[in-house]
PDB file of N, CA and C in Angstrom:
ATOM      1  N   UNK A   1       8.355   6.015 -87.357  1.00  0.00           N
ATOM      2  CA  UNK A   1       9.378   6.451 -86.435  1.00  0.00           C
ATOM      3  C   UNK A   1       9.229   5.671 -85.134  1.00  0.00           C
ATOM      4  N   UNK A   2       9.853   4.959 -84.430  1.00  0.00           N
ATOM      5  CA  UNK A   2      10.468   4.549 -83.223  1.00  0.00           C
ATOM      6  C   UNK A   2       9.798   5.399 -82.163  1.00  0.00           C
ATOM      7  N   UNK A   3       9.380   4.563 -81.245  1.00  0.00           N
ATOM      8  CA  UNK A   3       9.119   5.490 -79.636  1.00  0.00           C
ATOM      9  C   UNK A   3       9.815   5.067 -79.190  1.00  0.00           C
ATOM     10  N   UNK A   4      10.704   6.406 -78.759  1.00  0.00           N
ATOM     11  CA  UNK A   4      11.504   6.694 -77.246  1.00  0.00           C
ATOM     12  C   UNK A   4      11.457   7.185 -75.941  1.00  0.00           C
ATOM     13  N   UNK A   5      11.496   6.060 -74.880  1.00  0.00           N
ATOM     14  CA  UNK A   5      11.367   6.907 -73.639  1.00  0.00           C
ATOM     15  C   UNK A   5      12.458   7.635 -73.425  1.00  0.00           C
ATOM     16  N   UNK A   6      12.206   8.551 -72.821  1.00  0.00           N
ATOM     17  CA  UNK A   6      13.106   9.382 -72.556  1.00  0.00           C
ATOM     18  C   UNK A   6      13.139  10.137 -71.196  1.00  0.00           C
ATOM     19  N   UNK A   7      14.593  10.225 -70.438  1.00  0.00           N
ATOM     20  CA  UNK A   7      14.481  10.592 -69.214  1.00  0.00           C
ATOM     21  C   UNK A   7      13.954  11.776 -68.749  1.00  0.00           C
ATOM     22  N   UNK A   8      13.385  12.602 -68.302  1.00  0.00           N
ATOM     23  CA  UNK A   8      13.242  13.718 -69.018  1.00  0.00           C
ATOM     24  C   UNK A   8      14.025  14.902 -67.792  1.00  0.00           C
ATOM     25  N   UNK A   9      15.019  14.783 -67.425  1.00  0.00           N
ATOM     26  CA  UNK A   9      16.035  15.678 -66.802  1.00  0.00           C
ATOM     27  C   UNK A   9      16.674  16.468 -67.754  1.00  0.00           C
ATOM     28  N   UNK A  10      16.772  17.628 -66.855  1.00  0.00           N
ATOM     29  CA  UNK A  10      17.291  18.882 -67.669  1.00  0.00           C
ATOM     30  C   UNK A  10      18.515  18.940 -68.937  1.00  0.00           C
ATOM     31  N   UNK A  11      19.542  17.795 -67.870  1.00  0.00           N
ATOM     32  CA  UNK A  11      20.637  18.316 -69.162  1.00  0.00           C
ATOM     33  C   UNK A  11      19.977  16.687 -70.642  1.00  0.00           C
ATOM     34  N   UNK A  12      19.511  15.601 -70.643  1.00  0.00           N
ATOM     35  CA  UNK A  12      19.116  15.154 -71.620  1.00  0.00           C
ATOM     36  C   UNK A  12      18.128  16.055 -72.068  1.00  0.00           C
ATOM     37  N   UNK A  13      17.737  16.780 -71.780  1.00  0.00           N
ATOM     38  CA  UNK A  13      16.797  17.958 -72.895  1.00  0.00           C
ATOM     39  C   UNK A  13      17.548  18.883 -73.947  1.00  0.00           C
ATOM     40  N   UNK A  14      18.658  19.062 -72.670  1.00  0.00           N
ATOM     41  CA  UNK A  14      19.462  20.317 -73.570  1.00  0.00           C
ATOM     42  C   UNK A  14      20.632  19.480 -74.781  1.00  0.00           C
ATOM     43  N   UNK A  15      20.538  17.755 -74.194  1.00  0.00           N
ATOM     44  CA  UNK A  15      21.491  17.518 -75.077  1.00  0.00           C
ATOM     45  C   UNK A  15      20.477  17.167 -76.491  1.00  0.00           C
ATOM     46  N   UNK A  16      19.889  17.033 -75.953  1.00  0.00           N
ATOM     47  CA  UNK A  16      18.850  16.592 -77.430  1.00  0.00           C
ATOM     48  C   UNK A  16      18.573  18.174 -78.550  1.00  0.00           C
ATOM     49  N   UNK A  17      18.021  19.062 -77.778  1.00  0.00           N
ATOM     50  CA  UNK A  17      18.419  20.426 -78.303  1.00  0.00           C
ATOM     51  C   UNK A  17      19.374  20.595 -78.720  1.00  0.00           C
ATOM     52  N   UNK A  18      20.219  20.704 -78.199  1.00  0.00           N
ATOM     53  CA  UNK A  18      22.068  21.301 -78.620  1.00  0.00           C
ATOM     54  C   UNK A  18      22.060  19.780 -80.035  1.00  0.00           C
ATOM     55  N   UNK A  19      21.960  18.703 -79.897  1.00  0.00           N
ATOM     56  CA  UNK A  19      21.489  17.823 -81.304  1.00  0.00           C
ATOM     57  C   UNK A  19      20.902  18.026 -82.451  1.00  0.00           C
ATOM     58  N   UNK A  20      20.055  18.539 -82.248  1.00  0.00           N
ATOM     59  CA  UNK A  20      19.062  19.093 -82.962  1.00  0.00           C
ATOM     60  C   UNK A  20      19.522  20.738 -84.017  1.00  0.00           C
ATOM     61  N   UNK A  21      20.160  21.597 -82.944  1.00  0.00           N
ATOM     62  CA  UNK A  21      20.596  22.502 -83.360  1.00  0.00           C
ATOM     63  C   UNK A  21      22.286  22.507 -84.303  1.00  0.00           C
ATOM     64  N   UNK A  22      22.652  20.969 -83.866  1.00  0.00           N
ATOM     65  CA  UNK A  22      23.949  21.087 -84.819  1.00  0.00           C
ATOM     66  C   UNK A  22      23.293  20.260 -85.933  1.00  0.00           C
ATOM     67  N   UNK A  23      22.355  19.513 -86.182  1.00  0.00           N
ATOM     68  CA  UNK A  23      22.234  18.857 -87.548  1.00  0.00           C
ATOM     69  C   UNK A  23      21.465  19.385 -88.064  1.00  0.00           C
ATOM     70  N   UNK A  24      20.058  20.489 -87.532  1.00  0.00           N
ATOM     71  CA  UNK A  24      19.626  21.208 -88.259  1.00  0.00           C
ATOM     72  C   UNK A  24      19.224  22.368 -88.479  1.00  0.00           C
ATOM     73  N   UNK A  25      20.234  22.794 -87.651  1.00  0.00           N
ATOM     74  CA  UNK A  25      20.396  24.910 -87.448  1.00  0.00           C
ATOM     75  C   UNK A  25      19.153  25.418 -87.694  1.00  0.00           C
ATOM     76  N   UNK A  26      19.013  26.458 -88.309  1.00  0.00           N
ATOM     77  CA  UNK A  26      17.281  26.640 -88.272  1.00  0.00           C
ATOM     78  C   UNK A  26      16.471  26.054 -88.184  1.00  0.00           C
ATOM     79  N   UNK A  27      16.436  25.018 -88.606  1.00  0.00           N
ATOM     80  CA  UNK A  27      15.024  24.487 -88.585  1.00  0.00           C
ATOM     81  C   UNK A  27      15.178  23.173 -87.510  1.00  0.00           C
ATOM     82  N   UNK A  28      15.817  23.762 -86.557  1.00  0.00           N
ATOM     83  CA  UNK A  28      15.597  22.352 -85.383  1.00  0.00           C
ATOM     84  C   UNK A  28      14.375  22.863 -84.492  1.00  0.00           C
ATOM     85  N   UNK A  29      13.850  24.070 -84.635  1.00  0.00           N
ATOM     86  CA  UNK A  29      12.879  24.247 -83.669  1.00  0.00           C
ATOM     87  C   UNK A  29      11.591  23.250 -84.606  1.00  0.00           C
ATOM     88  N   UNK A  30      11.488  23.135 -85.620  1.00  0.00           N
ATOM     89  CA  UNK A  30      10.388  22.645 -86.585  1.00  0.00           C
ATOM     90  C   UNK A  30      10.340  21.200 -86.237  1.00  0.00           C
ATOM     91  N   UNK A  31      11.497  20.539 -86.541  1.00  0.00           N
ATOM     92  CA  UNK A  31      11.780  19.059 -86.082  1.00  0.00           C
ATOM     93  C   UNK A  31      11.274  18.582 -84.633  1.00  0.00           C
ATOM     94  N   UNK A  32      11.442  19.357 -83.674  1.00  0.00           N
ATOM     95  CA  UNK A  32      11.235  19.003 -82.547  1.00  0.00           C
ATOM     96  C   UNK A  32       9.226  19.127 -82.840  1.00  0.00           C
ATOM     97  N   UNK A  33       9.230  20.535 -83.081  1.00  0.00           N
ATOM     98  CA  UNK A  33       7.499  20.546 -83.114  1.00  0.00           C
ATOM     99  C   UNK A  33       7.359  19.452 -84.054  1.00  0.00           C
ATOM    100  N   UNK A  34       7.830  18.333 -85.169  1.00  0.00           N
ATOM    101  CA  UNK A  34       6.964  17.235 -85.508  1.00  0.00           C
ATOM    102  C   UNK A  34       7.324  16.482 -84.401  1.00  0.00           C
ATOM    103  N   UNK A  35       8.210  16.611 -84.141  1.00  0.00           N
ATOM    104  CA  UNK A  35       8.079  15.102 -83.103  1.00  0.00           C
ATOM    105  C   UNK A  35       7.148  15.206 -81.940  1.00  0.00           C
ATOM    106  N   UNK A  36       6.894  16.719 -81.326  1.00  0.00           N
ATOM    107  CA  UNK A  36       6.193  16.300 -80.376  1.00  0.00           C
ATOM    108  C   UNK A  36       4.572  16.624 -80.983  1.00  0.00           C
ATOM    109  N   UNK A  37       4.042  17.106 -82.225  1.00  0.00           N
ATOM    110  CA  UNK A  37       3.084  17.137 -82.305  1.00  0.00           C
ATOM    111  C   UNK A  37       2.817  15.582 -83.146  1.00  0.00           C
ATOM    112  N   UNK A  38       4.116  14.254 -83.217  1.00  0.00           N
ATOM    113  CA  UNK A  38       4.126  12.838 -83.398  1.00  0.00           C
ATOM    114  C   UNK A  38       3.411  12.097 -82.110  1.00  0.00           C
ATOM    115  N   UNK A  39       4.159  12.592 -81.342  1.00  0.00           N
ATOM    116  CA  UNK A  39       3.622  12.047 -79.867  1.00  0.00           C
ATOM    117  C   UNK A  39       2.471  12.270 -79.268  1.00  0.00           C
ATOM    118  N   UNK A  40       1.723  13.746 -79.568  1.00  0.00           N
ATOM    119  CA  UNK A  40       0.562  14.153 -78.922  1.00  0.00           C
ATOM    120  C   UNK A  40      -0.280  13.270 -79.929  1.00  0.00           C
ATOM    121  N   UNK A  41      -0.589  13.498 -80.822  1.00  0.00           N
ATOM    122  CA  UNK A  41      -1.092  12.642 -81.691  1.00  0.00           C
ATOM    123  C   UNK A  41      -1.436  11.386 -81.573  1.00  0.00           C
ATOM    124  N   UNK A  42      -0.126  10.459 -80.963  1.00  0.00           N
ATOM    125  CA  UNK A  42      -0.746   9.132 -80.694  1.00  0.00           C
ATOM    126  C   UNK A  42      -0.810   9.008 -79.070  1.00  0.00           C
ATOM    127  N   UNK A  43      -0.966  10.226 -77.954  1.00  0.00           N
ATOM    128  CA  UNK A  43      -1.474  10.142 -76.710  1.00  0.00           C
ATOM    129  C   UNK A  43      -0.093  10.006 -75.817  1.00  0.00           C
ATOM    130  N   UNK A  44       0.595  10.082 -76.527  1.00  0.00           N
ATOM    131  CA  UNK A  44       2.095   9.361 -75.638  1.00  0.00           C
ATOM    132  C   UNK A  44       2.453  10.873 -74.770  1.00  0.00           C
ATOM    133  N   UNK A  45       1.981  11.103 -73.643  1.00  0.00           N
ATOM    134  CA  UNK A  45       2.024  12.268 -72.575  1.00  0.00           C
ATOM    135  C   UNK A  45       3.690  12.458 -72.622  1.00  0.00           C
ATOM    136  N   UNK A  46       4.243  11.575 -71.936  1.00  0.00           N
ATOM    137  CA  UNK A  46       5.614  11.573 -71.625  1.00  0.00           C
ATOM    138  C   UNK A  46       6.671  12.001 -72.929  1.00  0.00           C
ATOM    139  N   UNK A  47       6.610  11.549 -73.953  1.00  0.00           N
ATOM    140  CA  UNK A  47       7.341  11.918 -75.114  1.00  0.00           C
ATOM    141  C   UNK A  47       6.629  13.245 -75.378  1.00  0.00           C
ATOM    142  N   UNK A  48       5.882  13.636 -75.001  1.00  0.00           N
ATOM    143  CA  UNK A  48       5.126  14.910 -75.821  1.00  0.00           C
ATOM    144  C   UNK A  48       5.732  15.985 -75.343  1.00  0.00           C
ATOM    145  N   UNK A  49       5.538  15.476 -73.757  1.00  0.00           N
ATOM    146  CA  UNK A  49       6.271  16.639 -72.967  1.00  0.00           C
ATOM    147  C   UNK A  49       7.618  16.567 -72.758  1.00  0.00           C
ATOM    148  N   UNK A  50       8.403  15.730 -73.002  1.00  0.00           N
ATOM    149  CA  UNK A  50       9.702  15.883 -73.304  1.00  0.00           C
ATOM    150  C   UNK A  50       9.918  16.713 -74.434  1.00  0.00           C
ATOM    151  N   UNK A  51       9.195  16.919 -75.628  1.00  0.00           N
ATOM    152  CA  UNK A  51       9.804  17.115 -77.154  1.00  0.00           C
ATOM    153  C   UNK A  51       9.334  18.417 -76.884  1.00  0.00           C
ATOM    154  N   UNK A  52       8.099  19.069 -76.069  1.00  0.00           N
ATOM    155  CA  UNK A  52       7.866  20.402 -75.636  1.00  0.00           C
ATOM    156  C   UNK A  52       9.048  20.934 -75.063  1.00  0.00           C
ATOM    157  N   UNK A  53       9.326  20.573 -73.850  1.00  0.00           N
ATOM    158  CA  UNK A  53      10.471  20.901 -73.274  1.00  0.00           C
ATOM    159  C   UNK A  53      11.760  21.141 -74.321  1.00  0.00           C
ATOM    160  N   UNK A  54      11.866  20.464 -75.028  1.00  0.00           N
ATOM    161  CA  UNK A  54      13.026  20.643 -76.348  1.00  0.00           C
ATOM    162  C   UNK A  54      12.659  22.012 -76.670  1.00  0.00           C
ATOM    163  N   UNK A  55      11.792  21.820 -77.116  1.00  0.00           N
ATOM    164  CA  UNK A  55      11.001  23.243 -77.940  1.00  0.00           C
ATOM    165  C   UNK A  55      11.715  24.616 -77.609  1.00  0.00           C
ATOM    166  N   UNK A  56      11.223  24.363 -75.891  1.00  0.00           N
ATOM    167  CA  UNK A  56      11.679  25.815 -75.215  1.00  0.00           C
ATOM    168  C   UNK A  56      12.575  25.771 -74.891  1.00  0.00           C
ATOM    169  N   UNK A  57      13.823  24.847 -75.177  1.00  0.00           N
ATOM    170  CA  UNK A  57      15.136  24.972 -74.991  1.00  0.00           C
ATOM    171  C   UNK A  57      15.818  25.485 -76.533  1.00  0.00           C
ATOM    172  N   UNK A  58      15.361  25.102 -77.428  1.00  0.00           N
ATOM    173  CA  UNK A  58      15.736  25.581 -78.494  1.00  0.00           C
ATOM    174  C   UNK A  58      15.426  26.724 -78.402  1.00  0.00           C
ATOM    175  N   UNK A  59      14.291  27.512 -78.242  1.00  0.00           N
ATOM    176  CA  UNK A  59      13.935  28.687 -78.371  1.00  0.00           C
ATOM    177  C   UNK A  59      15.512  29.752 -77.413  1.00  0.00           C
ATOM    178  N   UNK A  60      15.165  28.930 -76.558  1.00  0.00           N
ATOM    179  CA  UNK A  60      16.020  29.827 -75.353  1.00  0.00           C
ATOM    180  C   UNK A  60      17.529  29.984 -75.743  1.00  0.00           C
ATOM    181  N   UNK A  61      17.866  28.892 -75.846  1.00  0.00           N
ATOM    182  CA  UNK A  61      19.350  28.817 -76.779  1.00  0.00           C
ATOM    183  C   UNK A  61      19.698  29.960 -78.161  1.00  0.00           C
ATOM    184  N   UNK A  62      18.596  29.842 -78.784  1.00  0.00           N
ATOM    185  CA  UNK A  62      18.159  30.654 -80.066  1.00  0.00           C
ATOM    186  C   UNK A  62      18.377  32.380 -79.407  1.00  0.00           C
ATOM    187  N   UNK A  63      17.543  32.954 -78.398  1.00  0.00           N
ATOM    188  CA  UNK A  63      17.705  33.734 -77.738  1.00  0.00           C
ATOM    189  C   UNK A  63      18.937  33.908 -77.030  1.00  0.00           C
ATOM    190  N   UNK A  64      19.971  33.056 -76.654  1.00  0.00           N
ATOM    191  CA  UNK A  64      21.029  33.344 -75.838  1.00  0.00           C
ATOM    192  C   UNK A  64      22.091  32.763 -75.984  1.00  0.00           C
ATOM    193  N   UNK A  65      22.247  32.895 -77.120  1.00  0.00           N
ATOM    194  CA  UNK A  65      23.543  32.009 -78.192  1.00  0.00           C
ATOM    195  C   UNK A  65      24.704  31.929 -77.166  1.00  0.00           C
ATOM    196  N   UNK A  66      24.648  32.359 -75.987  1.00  0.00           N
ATOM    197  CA  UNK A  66      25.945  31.907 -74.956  1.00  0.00           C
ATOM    198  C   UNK A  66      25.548  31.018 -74.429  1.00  0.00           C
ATOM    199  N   UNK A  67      24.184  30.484 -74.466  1.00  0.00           N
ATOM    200  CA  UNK A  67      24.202  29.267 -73.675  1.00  0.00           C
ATOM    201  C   UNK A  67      24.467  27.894 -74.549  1.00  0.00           C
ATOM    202  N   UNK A  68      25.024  28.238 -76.152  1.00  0.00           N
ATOM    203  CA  UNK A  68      25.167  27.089 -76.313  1.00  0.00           C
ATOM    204  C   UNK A  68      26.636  25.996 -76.393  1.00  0.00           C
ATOM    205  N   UNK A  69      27.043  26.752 -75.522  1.00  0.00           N
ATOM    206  CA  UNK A  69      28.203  25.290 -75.325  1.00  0.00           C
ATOM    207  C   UNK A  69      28.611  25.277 -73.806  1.00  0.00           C
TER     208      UNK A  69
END
């Protein structure tokens, strides 16, 4: 898989989430945890904590189905 930097401002988090959640509805919280347990793995701080940040946006979205559009 490709390393991406990534900006890591609020709404590119949520767009990557809200991504995640239309191609893989349940199981986008899983996808994100490989990618960022991809990144911790090979030390890459910045991608790790971006794909965390995903994490808890999915979660939150998951919790507050009005926030997703």
């Amino acid at each position: 898989m490709a390393s991406f930097k990534f900006n890591n401002n609020e709404k590119n988090i949520k767009n990557t989430a809200m991504a995640l959640i239309s191609q893989y509805g349940e199981e986008a919280e899983t996808i994100a945890m490989l990618r960022a347990a991809e990144y911790a793995a090979s030390l890459d701080t910045e991608n790790w904590l971006h794909w965390e940040q995903v994490i808890k946006t999915i979660n939150n979205i998951n919790l507050n189905p009005s926030l997703d559009g």
